[in-house]
C-alpha atoms as a PDB file:
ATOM      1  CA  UNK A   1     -12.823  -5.991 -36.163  1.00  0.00           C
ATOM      2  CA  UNK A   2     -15.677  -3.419 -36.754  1.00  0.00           C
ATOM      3  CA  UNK A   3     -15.220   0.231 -35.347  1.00  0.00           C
ATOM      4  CA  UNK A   4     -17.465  -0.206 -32.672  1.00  0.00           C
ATOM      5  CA  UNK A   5     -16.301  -3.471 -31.599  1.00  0.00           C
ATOM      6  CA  UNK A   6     -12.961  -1.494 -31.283  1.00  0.00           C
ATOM      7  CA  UNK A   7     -14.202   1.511 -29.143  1.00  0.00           C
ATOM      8  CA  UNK A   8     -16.084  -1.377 -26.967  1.00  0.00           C
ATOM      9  CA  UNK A   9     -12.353  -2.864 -26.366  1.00  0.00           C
ATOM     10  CA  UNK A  10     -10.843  -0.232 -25.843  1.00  0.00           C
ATOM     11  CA  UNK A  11     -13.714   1.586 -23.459  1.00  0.00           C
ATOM     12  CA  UNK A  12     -13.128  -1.429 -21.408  1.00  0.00           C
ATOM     13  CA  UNK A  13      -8.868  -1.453 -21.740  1.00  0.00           C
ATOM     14  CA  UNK A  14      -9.647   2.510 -20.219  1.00  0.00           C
ATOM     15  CA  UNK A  15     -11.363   0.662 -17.294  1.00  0.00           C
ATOM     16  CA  UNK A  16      -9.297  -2.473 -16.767  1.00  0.00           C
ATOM     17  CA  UNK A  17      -6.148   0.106 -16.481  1.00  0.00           C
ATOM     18  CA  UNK A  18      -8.145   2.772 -14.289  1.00  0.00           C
ATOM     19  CA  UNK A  19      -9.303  -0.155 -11.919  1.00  0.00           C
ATOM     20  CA  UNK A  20      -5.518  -1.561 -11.900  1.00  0.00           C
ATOM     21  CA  UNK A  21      -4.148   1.601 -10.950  1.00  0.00           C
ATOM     22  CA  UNK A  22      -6.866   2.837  -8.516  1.00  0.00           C
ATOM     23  CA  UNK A  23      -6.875  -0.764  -6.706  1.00  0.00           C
ATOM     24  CA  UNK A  24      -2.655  -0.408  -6.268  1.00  0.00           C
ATOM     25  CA  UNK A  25      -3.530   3.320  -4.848  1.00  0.00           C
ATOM     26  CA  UNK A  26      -6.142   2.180  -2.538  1.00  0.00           C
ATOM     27  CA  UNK A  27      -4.327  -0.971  -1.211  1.00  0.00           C
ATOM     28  CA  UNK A  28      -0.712   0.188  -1.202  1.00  0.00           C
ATOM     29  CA  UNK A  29      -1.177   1.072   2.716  1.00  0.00           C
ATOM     30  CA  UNK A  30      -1.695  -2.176   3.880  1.00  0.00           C
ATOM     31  CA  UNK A  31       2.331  -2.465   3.466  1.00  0.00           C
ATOM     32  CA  UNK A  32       2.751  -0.101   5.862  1.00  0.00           C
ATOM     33  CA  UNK A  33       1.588  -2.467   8.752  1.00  0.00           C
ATOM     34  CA  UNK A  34       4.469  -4.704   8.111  1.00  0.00           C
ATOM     35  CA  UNK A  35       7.095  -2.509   9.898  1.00  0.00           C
ATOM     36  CA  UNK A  36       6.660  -0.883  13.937  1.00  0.00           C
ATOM     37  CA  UNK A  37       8.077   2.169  12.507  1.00  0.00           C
ATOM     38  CA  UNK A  38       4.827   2.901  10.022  1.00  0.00           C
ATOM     39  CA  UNK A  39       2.269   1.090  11.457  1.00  0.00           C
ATOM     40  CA  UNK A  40       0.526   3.842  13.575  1.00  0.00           C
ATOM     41  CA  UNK A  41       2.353   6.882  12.672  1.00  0.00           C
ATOM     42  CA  UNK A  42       1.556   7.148   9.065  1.00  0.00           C
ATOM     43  CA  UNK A  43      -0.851   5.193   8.579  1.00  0.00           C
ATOM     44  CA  UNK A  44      -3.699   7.906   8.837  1.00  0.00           C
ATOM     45  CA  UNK A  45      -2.012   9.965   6.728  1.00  0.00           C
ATOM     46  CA  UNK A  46      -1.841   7.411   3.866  1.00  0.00           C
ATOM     47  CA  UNK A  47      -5.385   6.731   3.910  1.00  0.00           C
ATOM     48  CA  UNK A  48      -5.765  10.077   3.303  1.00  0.00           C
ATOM     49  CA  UNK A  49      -3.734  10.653   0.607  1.00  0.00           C
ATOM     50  CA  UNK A  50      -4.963   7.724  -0.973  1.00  0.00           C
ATOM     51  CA  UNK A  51      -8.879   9.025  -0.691  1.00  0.00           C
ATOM     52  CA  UNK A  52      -7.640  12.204  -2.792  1.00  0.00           C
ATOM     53  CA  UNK A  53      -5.548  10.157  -5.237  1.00  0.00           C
ATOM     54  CA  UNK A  54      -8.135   8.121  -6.129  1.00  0.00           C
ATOM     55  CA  UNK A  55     -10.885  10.804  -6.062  1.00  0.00           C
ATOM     56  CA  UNK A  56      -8.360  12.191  -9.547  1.00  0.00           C
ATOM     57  CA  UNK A  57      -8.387   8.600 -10.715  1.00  0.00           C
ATOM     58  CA  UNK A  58     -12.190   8.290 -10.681  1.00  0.00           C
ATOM     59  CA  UNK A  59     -12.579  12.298 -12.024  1.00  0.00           C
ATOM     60  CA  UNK A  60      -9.818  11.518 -14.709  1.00  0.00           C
ATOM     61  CA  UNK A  61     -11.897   7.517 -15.537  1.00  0.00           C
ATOM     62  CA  UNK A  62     -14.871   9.896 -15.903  1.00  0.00           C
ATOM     63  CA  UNK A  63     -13.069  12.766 -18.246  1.00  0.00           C
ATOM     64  CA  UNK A  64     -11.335   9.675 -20.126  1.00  0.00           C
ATOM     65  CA  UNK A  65     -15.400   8.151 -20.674  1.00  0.00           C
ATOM     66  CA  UNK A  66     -17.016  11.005 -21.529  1.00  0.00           C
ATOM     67  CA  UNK A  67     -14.658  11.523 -24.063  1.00  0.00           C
ATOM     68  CA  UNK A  68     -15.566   9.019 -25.994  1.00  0.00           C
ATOM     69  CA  UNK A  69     -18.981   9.238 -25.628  1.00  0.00           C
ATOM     70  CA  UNK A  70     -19.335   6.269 -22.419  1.00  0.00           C
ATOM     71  CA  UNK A  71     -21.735   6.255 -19.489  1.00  0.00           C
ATOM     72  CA  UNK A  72     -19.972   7.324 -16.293  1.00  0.00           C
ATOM     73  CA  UNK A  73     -21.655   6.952 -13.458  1.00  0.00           C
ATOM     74  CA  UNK A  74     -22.471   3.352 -13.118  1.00  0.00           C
ATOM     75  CA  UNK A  75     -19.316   2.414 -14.721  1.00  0.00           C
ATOM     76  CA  UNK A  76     -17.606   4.315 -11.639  1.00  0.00           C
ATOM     77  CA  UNK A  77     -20.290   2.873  -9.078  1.00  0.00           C
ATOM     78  CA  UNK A  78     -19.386  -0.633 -10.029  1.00  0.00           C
ATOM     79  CA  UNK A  79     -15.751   0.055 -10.170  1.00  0.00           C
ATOM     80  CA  UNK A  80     -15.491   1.457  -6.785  1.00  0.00           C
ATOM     81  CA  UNK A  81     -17.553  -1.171  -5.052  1.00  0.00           C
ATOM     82  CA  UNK A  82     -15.155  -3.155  -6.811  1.00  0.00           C
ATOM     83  CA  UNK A  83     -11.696  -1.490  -5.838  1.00  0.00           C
ATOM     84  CA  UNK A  84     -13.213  -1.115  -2.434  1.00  0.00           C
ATOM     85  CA  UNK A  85     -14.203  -4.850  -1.779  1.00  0.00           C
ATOM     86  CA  UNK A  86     -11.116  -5.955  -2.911  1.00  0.00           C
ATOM     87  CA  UNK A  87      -8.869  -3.231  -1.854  1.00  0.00           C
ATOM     88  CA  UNK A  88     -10.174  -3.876   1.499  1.00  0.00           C
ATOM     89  CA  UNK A  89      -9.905  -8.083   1.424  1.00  0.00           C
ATOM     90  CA  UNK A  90      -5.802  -7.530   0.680  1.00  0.00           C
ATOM     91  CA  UNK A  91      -5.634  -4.641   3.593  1.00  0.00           C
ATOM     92  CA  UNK A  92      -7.441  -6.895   5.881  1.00  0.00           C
ATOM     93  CA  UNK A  93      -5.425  -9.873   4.581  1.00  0.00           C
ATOM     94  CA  UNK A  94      -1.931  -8.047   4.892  1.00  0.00           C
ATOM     95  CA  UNK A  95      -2.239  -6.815   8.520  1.00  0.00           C
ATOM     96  CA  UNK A  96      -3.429 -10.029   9.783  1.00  0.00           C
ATOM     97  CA  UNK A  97       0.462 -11.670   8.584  1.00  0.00           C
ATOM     98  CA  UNK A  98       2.269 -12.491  11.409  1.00  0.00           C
ATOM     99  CA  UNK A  99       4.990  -9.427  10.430  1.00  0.00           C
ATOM    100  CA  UNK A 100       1.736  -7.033  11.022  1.00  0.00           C
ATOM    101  CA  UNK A 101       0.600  -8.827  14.014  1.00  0.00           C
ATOM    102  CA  UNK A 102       4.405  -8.197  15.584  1.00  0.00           C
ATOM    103  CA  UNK A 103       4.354  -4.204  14.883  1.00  0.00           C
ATOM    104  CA  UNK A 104       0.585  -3.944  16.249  1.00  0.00           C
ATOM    105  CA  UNK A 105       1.508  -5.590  18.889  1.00  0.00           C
ATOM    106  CA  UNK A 106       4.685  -3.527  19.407  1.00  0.00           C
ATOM    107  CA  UNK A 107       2.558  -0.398  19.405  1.00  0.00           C
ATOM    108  CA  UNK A 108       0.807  -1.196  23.133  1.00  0.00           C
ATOM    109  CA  UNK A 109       3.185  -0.737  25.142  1.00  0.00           C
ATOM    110  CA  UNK A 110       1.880  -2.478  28.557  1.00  0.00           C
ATOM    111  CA  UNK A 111      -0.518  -4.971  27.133  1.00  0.00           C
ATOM    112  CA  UNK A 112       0.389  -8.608  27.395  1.00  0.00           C
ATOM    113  CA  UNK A 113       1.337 -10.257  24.222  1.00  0.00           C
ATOM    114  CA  UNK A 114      -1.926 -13.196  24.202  1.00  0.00           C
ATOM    115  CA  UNK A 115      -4.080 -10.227  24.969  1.00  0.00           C
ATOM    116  CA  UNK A 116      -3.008  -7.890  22.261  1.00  0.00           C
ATOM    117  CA  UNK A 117      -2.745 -11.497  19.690  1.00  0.00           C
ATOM    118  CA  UNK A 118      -6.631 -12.512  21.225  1.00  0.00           C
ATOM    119  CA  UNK A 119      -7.799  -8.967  20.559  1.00  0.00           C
ATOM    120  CA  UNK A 120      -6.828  -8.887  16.656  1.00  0.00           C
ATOM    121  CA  UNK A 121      -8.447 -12.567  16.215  1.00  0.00           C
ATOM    122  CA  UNK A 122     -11.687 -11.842  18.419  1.00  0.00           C
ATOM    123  CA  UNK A 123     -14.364 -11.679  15.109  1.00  0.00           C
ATOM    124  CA  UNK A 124     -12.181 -12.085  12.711  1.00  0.00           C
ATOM    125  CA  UNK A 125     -14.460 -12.910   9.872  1.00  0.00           C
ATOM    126  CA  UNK A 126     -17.177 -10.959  10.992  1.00  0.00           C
ATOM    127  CA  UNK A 127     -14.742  -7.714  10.952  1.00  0.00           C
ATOM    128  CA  UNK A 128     -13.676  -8.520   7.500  1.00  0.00           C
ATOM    129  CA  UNK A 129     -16.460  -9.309   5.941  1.00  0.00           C
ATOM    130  CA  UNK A 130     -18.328  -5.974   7.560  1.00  0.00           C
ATOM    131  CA  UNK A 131     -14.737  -3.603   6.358  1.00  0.00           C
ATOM    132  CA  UNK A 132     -15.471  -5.467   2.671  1.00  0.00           C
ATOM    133  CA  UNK A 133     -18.959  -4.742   2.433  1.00  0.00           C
ATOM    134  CA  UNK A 134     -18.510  -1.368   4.214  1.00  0.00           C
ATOM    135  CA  UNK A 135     -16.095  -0.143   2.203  1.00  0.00           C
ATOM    136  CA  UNK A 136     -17.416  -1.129  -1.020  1.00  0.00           C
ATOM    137  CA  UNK A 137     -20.843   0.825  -0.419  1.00  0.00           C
ATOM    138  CA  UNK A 138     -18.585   4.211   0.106  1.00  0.00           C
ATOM    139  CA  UNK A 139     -16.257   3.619  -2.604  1.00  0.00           C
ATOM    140  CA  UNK A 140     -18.775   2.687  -4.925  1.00  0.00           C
ATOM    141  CA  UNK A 141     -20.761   5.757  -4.273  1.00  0.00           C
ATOM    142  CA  UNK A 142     -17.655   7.986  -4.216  1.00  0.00           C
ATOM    143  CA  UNK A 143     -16.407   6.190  -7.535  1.00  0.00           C
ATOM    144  CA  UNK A 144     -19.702   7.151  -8.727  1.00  0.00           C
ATOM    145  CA  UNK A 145     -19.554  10.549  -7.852  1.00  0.00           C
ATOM    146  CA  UNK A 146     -16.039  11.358  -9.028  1.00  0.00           C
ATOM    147  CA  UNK A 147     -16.325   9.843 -12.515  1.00  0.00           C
ATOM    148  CA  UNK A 148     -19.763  11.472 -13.328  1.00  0.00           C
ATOM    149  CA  UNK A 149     -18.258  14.838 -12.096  1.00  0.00           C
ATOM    150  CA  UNK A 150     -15.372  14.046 -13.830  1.00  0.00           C
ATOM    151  CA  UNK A 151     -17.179  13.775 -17.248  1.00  0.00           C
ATOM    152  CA  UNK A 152     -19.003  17.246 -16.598  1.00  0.00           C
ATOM    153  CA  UNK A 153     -16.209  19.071 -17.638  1.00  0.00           C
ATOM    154  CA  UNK A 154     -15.465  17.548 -21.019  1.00  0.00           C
ATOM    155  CA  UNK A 155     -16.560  20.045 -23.740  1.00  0.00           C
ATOM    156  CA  UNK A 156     -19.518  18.367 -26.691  1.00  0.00           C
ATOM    157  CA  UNK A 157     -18.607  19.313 -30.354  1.00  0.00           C
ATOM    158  CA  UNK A 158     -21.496  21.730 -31.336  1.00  0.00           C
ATOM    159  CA  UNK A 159     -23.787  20.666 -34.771  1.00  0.00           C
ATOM    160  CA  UNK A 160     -21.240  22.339 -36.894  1.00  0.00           C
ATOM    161  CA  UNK A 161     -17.897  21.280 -35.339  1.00  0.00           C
ATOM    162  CA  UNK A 162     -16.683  17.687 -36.764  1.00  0.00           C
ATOM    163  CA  UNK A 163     -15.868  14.999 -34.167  1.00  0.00           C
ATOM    164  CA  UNK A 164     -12.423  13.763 -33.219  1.00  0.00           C
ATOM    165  CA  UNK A 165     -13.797  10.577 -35.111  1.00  0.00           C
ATOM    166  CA  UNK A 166     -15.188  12.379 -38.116  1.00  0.00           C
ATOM    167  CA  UNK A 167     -11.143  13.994 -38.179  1.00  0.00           C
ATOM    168  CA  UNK A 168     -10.261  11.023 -37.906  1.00  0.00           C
ATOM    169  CA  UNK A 169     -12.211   9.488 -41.146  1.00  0.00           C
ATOM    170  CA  UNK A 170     -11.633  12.477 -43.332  1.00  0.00           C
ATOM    171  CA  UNK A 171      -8.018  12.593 -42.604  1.00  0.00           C
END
């Protein structure tokens, strides 16, 4: 396998294992709807921890790619909308199991039962589809973002300092 073939495989390894990690970060939430205990209390929170965990991610995918030389910015645009589609489809599909549907409904206190079950199945499709696309437009823009800021900070061999790959060759 040629040299570039091999920087091509693993430029796209780096992104396979960035989007694994990143998509586990951003859906890892959803469990909390299982239980009445987590459902409303912590779920906030989560989110929010999430947002900045994956803003590293992105910054770190875009430090990792500029390293070796790869365009950032699309590559993060395109992973986002992708993490955030997806992400989104398991949330969406996780708090609509029966286990989630019992905890939401054992948050409102007062409400009867076929009301609270009629009010998470009202537009059900519509909702989802609308949190997927919704979702992917701001992650992909803040995937964007984060790995083309990310990359800003990596430091270019000057005209007289050998690359890591030109080490690498002489060495």
């Amino acid at each position: 396998m040629g040299h570039s073939k091999q920087k091509g495989v693993f430029g796209l390894a780096l992104v396979i294992g960035y989007g694994t990690l990143l998509f586990l970060v951003y859906a890892a939430p959803a469990l909390l709807t299982l239980s009445p205990l987590t459902y409303g209390r912590v779920m906030s929170l989560a989110h929010f921890v999430v947002f900045l965990v994956s803003i590293v991610g992105f910054v770190g995918l875009g430090h990792a790619l500029a390293r070796r030389g790869r365009p950032r910015f699309w590559v993060g645009v395109g992973l986002g909308g992708l993490i955030g589609a997806l992400g989104t489809a398991v949330t969406q599909y996780v708090s609509h199991l029966p286990q989630a549907e019992t905890a939401f409904i054992q948050q409102l206190h007062g409400v009867p039962r076929e009301a609270a079950v009629t009010m998470l199945h009202l537009h059900l499709v519509t909702s989802i589809i609308l949190s997927i696309l919704m979702n992917a437009v701001i992650w992909a823009f803040v995937g964007g973002l984060a790995t083309w800021w990310g990359g800003l900070v990596v430091r270019r061999p000057t005209p007289d300092q050998p690359t890591a790959e030109q080490d690498r060759s002489a060495g």
